[in-house]
Protein backbone atom coordinates (compact mmCIF):
# COMPACT_ATOMS: atom_id res chain seq x y z
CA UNK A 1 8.97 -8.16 2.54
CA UNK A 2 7.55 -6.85 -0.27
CA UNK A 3 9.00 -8.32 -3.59
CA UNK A 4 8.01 -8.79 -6.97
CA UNK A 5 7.42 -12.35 -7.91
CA UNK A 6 7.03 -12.39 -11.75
CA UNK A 7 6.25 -9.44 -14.34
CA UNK A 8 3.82 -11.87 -16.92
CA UNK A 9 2.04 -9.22 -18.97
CA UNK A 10 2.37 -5.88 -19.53
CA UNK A 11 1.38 -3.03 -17.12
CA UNK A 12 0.79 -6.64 -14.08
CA UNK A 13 2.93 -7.19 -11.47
CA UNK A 14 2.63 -9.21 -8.35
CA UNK A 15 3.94 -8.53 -5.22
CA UNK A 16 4.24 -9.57 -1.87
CA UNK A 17 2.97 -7.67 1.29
CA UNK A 18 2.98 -8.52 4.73
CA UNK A 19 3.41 -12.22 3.36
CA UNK A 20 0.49 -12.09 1.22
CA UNK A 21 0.82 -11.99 -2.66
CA UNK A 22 -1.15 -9.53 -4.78
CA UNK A 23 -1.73 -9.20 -8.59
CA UNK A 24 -2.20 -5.31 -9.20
CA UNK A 25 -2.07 -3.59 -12.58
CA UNK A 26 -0.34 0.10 -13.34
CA UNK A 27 1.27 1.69 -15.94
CA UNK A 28 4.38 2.16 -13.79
CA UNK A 29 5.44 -1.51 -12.31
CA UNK A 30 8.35 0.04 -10.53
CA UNK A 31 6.10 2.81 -9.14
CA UNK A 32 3.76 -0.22 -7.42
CA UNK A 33 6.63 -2.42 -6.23
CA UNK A 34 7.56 0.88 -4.33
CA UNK A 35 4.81 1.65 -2.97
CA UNK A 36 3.74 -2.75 -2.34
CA UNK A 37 7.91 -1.96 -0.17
CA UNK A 38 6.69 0.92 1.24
CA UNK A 39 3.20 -0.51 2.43
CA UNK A 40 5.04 -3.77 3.75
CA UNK A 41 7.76 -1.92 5.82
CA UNK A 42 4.53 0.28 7.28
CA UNK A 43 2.67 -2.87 7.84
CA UNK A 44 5.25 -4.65 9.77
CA UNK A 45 6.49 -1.78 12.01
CA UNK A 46 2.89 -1.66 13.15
CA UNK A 47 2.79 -5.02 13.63
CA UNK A 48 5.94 -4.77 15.29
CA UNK A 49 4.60 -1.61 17.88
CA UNK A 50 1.19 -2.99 18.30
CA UNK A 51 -0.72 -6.22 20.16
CA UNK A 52 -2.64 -6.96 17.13
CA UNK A 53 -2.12 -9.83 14.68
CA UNK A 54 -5.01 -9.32 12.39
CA UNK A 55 -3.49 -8.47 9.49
CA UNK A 56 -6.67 -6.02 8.45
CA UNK A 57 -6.36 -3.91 11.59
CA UNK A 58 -2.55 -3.86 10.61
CA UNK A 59 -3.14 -2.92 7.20
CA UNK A 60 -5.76 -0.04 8.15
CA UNK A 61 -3.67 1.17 10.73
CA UNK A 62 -0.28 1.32 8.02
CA UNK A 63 -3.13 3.08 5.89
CA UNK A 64 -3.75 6.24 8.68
CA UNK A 65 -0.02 6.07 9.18
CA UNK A 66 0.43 6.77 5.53
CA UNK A 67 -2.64 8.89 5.70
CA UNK A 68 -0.85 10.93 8.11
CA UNK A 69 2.44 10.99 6.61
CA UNK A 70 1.04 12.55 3.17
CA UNK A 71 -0.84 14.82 4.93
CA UNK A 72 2.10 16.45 6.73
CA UNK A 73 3.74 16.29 3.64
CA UNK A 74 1.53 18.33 1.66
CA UNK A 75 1.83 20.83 4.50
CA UNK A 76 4.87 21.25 4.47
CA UNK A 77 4.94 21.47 0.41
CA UNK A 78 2.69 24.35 1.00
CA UNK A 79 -0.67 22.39 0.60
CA UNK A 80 -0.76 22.06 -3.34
CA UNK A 81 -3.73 20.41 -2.89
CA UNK A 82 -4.31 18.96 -6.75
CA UNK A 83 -1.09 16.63 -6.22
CA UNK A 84 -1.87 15.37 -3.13
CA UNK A 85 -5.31 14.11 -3.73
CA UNK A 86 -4.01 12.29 -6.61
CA UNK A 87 -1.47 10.70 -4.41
CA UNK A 88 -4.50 9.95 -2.02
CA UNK A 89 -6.46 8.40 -4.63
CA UNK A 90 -3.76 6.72 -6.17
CA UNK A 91 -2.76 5.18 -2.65
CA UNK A 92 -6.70 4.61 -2.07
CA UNK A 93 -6.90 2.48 -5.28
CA UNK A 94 -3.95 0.15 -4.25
CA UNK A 95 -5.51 0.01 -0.59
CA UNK A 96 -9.04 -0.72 -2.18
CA UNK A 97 -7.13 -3.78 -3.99
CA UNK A 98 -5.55 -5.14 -1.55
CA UNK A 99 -8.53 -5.34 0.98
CA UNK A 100 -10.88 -6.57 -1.65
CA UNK A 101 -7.72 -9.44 -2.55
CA UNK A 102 -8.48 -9.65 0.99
CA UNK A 103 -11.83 -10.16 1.94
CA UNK A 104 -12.12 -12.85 -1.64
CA UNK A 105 -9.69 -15.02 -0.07
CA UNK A 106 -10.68 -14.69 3.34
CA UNK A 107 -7.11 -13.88 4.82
């Protein structure tokens, strides 16, 4: 579950996804420990679906799911293109994070 474990400086917060804790900086703390919830639940109902256990493959799949979910969203909001490539980047940036947290520690 994704949770924040402490708040130490300003604009840091760590967080827990897919039981694997992350340090990620923001200007909007509650805004990441959303989105750290909302990649966690993703993660673990693919885990949950799928044969896979490595947590990468998980992640990267949760990422098209999300991928795919935004997309239909901006669809259906009439394709305002502008907003939903900053979502995309802003998502892309956390994703980028996590994987390189990732790869350093060899999880």
């Amino acid at each position: 579950m994704a949770q924040e474990q402490s708040g130490n400086q300003a604009g840091y917060v760590t967080v827990e996804i897919y039981d694997q804790t992350y340090h990620l900086a923001g200007q909007d703390t509650e805004h990441i420990r959303g989105l750290a919830e909302m990649v966690d639940a993703r993660m673990r109902a693919v885990a949950a679906q799928g044969r896979t256990v490595d947590s990468l493959r998980v992640a990267v799949l949760a990422a098209l799911n999300l991928a795919d979910e935004l997309s239909r969203a901006e669809q259906a909001d009439g394709g305002d293109a502008r907003l939903g490539h900053a979502r995309a980047v802003s998502l892309r940036g956390l994703l980028d994070e996590v994987l390189e947290e990732e790869r350093k520690t060899g999880s």
